[in-house]
PDB file of N, CA and C in Angstrom:
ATOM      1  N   UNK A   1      32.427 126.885  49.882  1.00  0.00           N
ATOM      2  CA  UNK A   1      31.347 127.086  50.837  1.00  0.00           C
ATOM      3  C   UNK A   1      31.584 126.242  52.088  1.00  0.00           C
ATOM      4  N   UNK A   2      31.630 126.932  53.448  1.00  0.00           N
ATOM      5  CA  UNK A   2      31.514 126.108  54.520  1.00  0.00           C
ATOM      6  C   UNK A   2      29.555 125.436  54.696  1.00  0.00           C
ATOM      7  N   UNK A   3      29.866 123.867  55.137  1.00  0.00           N
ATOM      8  CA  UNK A   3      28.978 123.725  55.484  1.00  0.00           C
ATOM      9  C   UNK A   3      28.594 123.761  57.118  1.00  0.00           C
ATOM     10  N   UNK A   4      27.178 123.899  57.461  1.00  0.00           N
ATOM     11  CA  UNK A   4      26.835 123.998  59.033  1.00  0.00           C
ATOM     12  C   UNK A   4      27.313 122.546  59.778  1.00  0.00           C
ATOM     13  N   UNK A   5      27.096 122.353  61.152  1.00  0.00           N
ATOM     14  CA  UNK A   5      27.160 120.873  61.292  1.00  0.00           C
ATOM     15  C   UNK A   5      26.095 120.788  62.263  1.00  0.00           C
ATOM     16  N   UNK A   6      25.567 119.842  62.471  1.00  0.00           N
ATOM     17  CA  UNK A   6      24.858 119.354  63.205  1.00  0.00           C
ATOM     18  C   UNK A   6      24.612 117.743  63.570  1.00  0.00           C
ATOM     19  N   UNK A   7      23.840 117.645  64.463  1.00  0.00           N
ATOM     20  CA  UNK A   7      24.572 116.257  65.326  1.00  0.00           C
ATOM     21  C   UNK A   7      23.247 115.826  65.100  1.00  0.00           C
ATOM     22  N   UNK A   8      23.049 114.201  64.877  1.00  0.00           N
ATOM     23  CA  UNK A   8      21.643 113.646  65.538  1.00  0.00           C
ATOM     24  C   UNK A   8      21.871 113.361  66.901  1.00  0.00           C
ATOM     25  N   UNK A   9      20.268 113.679  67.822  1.00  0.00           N
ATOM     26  CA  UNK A   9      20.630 113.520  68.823  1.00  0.00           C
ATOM     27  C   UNK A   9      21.442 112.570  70.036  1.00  0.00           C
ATOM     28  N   UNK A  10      20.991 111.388  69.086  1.00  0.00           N
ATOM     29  CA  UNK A  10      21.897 109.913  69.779  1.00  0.00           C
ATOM     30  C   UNK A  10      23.083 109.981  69.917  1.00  0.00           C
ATOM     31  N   UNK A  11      23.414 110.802  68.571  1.00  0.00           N
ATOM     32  CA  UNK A  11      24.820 110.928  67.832  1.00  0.00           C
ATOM     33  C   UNK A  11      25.771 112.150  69.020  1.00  0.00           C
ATOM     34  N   UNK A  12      24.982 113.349  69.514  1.00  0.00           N
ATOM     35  CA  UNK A  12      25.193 114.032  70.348  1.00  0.00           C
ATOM     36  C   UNK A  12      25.554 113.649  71.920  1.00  0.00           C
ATOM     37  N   UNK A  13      24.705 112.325  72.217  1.00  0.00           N
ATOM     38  CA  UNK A  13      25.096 111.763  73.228  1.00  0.00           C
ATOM     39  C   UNK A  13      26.244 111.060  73.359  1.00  0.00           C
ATOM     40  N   UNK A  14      26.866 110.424  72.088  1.00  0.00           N
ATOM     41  CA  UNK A  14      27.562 109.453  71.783  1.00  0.00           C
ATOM     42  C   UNK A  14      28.791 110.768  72.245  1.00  0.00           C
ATOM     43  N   UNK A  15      28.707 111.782  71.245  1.00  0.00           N
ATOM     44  CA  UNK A  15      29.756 113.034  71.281  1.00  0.00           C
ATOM     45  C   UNK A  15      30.196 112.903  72.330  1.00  0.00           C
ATOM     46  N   UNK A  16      29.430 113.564  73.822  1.00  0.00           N
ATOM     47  CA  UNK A  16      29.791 114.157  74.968  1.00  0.00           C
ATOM     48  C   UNK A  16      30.238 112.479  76.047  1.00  0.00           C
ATOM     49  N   UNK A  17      29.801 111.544  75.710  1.00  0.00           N
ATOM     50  CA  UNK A  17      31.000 110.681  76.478  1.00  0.00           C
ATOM     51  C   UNK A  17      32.413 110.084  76.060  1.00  0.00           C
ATOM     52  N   UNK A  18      32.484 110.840  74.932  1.00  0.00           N
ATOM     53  CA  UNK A  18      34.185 110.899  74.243  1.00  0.00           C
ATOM     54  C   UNK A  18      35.031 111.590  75.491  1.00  0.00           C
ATOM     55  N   UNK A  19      35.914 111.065  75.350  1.00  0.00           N
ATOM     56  CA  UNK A  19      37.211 112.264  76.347  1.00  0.00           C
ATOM     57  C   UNK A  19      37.481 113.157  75.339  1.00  0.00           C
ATOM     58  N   UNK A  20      37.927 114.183  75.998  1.00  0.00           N
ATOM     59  CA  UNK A  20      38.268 115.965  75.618  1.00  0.00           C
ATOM     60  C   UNK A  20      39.483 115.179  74.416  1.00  0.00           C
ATOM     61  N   UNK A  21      40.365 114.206  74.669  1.00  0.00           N
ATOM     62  CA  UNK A  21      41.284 113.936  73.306  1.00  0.00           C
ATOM     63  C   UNK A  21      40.624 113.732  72.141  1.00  0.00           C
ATOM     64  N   UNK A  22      39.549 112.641  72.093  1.00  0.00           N
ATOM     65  CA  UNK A  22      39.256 112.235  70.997  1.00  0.00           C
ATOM     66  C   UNK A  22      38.164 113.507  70.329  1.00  0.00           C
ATOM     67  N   UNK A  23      37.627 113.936  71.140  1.00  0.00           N
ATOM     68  CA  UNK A  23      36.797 115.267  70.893  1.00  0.00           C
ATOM     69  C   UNK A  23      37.594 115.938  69.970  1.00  0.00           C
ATOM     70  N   UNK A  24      38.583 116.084  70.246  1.00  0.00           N
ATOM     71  CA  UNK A  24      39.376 117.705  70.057  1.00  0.00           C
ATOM     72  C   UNK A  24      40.069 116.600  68.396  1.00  0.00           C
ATOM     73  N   UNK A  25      40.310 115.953  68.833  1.00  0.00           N
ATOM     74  CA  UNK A  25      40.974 115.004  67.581  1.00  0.00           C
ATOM     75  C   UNK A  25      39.883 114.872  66.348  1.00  0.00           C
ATOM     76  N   UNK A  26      38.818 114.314  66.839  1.00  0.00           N
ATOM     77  CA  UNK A  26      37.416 114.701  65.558  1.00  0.00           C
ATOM     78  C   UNK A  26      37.300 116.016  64.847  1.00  0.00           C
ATOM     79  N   UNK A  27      37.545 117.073  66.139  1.00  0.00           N
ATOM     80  CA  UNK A  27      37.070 118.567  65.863  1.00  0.00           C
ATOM     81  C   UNK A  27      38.250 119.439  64.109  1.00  0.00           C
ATOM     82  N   UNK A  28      38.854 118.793  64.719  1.00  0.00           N
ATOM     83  CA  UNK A  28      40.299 119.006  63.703  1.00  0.00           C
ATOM     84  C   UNK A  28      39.718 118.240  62.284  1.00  0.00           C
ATOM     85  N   UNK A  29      39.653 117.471  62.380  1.00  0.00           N
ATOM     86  CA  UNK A  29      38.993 116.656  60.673  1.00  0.00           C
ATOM     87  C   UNK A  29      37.634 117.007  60.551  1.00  0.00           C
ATOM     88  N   UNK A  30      37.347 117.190  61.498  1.00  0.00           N
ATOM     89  CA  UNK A  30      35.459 118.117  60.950  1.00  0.00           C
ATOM     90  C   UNK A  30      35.283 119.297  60.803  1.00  0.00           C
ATOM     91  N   UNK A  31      36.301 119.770  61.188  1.00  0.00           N
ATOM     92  CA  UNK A  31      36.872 121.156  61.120  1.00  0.00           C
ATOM     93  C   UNK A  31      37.258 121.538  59.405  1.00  0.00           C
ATOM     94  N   UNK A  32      38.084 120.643  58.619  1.00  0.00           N
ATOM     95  CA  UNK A  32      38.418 120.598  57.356  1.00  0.00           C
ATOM     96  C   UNK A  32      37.377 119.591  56.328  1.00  0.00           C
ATOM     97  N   UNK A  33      36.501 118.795  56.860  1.00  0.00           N
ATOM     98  CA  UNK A  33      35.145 118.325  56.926  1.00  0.00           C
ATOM     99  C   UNK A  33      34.049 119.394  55.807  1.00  0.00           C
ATOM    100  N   UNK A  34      33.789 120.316  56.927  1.00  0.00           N
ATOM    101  CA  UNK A  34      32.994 121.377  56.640  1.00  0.00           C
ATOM    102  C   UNK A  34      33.425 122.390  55.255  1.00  0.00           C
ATOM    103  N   UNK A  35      34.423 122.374  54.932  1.00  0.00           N
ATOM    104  CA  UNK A  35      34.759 123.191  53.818  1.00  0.00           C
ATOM    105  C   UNK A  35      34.415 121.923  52.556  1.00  0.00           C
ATOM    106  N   UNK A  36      34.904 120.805  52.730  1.00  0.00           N
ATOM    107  CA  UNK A  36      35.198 119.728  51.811  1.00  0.00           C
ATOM    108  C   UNK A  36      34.638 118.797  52.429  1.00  0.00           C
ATOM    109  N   UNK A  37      33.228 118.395  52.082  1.00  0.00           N
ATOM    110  CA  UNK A  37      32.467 117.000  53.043  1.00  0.00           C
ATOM    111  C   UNK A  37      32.397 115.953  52.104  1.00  0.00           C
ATOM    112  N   UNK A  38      33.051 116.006  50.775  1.00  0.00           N
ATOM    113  CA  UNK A  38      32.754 114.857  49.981  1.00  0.00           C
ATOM    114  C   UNK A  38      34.429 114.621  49.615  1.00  0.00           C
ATOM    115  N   UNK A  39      34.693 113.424  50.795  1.00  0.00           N
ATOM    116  CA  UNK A  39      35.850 112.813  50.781  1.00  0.00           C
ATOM    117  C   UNK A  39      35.424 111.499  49.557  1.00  0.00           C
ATOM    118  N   UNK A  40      36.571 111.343  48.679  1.00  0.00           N
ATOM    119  CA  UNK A  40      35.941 109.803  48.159  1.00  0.00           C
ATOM    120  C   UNK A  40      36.454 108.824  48.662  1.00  0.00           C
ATOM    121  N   UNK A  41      37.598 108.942  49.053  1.00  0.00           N
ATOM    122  CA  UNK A  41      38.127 107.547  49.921  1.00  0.00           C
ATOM    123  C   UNK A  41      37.159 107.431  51.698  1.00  0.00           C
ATOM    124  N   UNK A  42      36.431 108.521  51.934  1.00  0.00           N
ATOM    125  CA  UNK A  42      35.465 108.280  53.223  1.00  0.00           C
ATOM    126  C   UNK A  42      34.478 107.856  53.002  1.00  0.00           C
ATOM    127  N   UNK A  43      33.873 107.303  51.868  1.00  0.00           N
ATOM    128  CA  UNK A  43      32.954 107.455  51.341  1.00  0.00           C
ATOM    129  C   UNK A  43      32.296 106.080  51.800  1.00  0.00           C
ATOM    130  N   UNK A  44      31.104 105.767  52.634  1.00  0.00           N
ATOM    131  CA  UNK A  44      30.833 104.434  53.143  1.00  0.00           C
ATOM    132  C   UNK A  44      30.143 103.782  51.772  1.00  0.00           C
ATOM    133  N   UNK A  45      29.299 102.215  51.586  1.00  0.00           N
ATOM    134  CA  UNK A  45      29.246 101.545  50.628  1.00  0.00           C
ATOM    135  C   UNK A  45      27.952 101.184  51.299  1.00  0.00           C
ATOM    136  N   UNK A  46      26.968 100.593  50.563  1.00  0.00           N
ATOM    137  CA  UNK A  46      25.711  99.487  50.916  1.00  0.00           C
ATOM    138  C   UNK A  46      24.718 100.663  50.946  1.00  0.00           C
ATOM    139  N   UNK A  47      23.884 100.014  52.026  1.00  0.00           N
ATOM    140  CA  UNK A  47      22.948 101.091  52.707  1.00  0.00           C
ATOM    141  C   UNK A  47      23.524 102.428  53.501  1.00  0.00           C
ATOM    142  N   UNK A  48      24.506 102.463  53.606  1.00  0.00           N
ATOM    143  CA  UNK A  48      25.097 103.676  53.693  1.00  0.00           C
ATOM    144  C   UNK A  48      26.167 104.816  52.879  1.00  0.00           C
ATOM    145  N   UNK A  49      25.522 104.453  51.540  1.00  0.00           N
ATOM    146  CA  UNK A  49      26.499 105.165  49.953  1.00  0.00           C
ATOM    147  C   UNK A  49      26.264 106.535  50.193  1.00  0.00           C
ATOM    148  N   UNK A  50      25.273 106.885  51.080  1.00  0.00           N
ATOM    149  CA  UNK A  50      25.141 108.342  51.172  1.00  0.00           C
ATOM    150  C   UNK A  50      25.830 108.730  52.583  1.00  0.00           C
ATOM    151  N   UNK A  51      26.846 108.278  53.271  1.00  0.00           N
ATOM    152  CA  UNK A  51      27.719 108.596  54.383  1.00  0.00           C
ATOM    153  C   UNK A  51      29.091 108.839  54.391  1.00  0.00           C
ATOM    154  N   UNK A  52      29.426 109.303  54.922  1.00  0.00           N
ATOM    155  CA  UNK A  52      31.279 109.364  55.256  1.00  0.00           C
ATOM    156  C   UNK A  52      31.287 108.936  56.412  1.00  0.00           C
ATOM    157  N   UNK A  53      32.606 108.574  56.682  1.00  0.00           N
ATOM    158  CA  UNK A  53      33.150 108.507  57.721  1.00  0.00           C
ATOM    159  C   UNK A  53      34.575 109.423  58.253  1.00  0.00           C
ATOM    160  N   UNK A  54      34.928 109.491  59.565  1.00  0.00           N
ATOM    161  CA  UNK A  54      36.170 109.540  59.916  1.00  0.00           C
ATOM    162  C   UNK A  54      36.788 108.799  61.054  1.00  0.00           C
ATOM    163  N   UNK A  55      37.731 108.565  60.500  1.00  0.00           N
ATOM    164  CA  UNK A  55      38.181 107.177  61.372  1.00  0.00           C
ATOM    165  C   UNK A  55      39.434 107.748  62.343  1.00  0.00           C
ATOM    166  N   UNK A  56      40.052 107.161  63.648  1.00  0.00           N
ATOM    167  CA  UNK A  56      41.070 107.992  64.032  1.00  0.00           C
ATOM    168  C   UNK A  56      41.626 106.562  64.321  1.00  0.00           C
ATOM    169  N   UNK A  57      42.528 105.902  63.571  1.00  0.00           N
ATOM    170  CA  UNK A  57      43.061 104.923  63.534  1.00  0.00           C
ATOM    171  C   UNK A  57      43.439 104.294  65.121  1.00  0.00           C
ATOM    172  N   UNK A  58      44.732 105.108  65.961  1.00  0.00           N
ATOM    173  CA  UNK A  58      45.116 104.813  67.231  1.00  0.00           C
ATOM    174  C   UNK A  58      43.948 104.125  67.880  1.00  0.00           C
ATOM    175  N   UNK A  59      42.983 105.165  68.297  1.00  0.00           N
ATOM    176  CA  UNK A  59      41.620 104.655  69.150  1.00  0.00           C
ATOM    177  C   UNK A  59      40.763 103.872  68.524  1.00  0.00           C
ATOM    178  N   UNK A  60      40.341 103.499  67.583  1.00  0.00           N
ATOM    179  CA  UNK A  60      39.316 102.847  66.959  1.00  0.00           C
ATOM    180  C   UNK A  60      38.163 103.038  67.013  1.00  0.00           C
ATOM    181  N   UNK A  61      38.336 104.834  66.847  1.00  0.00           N
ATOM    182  CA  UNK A  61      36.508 105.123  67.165  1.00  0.00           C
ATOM    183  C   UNK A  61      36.622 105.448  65.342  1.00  0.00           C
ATOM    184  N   UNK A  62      35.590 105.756  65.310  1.00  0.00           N
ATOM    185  CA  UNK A  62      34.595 106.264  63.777  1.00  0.00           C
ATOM    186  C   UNK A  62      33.468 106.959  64.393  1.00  0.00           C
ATOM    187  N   UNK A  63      33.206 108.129  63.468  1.00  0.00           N
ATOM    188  CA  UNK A  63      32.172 108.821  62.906  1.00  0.00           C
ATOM    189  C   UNK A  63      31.914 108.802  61.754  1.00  0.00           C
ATOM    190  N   UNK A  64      30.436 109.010  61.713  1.00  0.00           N
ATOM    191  CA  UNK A  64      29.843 108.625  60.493  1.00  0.00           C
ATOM    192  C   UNK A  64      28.915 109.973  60.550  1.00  0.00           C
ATOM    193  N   UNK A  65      29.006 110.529  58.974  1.00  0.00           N
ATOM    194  CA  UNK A  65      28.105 111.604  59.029  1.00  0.00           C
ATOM    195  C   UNK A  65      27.653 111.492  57.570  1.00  0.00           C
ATOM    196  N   UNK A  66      26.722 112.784  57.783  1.00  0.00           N
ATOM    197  CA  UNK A  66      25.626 112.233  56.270  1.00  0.00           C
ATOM    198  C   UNK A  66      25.468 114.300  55.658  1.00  0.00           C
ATOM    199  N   UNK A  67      25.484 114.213  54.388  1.00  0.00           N
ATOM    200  CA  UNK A  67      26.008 115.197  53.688  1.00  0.00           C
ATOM    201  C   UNK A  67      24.266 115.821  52.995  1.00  0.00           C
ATOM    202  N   UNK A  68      23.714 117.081  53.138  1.00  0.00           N
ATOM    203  CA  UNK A  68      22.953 117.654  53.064  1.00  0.00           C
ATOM    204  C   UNK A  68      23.483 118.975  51.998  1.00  0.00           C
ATOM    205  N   UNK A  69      23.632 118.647  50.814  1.00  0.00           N
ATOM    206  CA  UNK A  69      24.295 120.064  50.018  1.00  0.00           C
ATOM    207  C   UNK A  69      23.251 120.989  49.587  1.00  0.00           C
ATOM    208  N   UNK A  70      21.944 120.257  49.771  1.00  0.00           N
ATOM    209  CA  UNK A  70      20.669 121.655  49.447  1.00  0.00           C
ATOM    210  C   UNK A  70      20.319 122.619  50.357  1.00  0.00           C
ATOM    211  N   UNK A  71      20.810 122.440  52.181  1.00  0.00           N
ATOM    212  CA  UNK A  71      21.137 123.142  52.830  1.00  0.00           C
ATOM    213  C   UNK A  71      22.145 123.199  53.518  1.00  0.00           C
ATOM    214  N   UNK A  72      23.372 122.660  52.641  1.00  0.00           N
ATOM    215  CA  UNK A  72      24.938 123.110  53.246  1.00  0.00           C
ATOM    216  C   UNK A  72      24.808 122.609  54.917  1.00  0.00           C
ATOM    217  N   UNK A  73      24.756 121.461  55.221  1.00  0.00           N
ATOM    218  CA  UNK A  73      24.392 120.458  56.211  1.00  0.00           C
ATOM    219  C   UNK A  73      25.278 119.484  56.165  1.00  0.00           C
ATOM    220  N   UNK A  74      26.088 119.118  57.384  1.00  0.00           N
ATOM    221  CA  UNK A  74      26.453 118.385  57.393  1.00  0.00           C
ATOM    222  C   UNK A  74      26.082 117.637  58.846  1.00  0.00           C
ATOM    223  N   UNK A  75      25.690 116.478  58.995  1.00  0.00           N
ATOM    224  CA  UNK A  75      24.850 116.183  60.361  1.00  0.00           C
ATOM    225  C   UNK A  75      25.672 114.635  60.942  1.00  0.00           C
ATOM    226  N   UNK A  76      26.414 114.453  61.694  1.00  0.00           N
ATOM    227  CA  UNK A  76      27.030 113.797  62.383  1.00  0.00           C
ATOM    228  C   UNK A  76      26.008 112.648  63.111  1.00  0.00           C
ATOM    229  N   UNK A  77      25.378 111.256  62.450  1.00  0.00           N
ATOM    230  CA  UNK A  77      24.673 110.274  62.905  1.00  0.00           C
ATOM    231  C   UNK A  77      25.551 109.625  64.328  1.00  0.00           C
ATOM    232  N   UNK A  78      26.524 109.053  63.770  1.00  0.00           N
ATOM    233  CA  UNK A  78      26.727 108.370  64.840  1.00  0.00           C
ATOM    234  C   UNK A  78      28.427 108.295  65.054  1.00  0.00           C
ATOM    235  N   UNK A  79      28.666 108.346  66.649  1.00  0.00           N
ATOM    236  CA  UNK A  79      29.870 108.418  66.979  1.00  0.00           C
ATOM    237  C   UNK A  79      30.493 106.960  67.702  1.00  0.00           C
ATOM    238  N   UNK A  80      31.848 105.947  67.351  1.00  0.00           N
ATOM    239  CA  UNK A  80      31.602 105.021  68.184  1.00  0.00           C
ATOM    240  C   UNK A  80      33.150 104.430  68.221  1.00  0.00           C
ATOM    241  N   UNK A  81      33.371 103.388  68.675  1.00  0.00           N
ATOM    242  CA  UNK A  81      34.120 102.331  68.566  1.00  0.00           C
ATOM    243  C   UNK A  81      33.890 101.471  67.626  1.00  0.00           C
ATOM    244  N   UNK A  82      34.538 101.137  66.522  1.00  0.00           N
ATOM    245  CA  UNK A  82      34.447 100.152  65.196  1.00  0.00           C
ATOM    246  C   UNK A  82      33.796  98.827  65.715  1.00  0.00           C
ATOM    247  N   UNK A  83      34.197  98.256  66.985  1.00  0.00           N
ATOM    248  CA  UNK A  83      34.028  96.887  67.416  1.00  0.00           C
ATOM    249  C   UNK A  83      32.599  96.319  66.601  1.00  0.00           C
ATOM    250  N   UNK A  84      32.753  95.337  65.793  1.00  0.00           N
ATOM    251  CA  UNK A  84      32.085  94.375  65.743  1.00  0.00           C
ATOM    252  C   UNK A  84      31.151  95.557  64.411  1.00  0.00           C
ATOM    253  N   UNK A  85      31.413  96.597  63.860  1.00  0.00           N
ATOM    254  CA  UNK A  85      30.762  97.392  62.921  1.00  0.00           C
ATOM    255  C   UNK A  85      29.587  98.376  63.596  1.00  0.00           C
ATOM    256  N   UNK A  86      29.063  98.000  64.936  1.00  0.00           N
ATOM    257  CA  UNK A  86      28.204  98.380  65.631  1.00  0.00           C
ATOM    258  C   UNK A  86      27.823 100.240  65.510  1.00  0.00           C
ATOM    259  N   UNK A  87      29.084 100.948  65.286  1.00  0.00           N
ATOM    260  CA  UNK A  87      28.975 102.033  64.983  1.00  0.00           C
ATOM    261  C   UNK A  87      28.160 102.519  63.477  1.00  0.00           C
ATOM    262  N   UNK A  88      28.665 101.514  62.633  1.00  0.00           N
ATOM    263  CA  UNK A  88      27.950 101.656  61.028  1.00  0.00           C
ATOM    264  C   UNK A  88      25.992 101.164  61.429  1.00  0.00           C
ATOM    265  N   UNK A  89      26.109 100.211  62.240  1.00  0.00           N
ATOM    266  CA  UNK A  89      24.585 100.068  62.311  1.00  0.00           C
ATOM    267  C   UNK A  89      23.287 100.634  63.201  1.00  0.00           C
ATOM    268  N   UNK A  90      24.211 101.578  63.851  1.00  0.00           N
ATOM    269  CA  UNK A  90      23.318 103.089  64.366  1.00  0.00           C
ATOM    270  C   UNK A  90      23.395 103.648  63.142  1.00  0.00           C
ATOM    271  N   UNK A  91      24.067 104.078  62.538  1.00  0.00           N
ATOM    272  CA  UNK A  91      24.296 104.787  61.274  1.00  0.00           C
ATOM    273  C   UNK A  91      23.322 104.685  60.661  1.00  0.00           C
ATOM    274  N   UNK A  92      23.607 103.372  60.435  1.00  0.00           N
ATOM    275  CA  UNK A  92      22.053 102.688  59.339  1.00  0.00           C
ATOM    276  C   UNK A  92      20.969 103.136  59.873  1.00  0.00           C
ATOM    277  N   UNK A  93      20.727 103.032  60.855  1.00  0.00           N
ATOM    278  CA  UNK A  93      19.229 103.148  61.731  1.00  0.00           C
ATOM    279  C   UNK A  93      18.769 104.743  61.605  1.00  0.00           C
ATOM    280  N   UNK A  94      19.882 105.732  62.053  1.00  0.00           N
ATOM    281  CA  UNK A  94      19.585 106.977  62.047  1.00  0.00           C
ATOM    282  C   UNK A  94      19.624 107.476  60.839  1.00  0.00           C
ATOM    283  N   UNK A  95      19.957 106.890  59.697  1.00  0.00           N
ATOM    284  CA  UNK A  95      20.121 108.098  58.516  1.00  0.00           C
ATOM    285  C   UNK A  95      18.689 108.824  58.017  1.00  0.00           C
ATOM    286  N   UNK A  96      19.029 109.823  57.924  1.00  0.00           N
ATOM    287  CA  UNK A  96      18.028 110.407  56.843  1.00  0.00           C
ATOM    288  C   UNK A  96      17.743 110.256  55.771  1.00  0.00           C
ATOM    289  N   UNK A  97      16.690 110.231  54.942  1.00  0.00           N
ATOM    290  CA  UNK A  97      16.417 109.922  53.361  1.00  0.00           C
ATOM    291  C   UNK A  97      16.876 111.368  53.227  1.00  0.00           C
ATOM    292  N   UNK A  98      17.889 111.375  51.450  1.00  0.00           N
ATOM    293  CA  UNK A  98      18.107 112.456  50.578  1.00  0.00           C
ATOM    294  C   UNK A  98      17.534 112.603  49.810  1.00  0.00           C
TER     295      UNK A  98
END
């Protein structure tokens, strides 16, 4: 089953000041994401056991998204630069209860 995707809105803002590389570089792993959203090695820990991530090593951004399988949802919280974890603690802030 493919799942849908969808963005929180912060998370949407975060999206569109990426450059067209790192865009297109996410799009490709969220792209294979959507068929298969329960990576276990992506799998975040703590207050965020219900998240993945994808990481693009070179740049040091991360996304963090959160997995909805009762409506085949997959919703993209937050997009960022690792620095200092700051990306995981929008994460935290925006998640949804499952």
């Amino acid at each position: 089953m493919i799942y849908e995707l969808h963005f929180h809105p912060l998370a949407l803002k975060e999206w569109k000041k990426l450059g067209k590389n790192l865009q297109e570089e996410f799009k490709k792993v969220l792209k294979r994401r959507l068929e298969n959203p329960h990576v276990a090695s992506a799998g975040l820990r703590g207050s965020l056991k219900n998240c993945y991530k994808i990481k693009l090593r070179q740049s040091g951004y991360r996304l963090v998204y959160q997995v909805n399988d009762n409506k085949l949802i997959v919703t993209v919280i937050a997009v960022g630069k690792r620095n200092k974890n700051v990306v995981y603690g929008d994460a935290d802030n925006r998640q949804e209860d499952s």
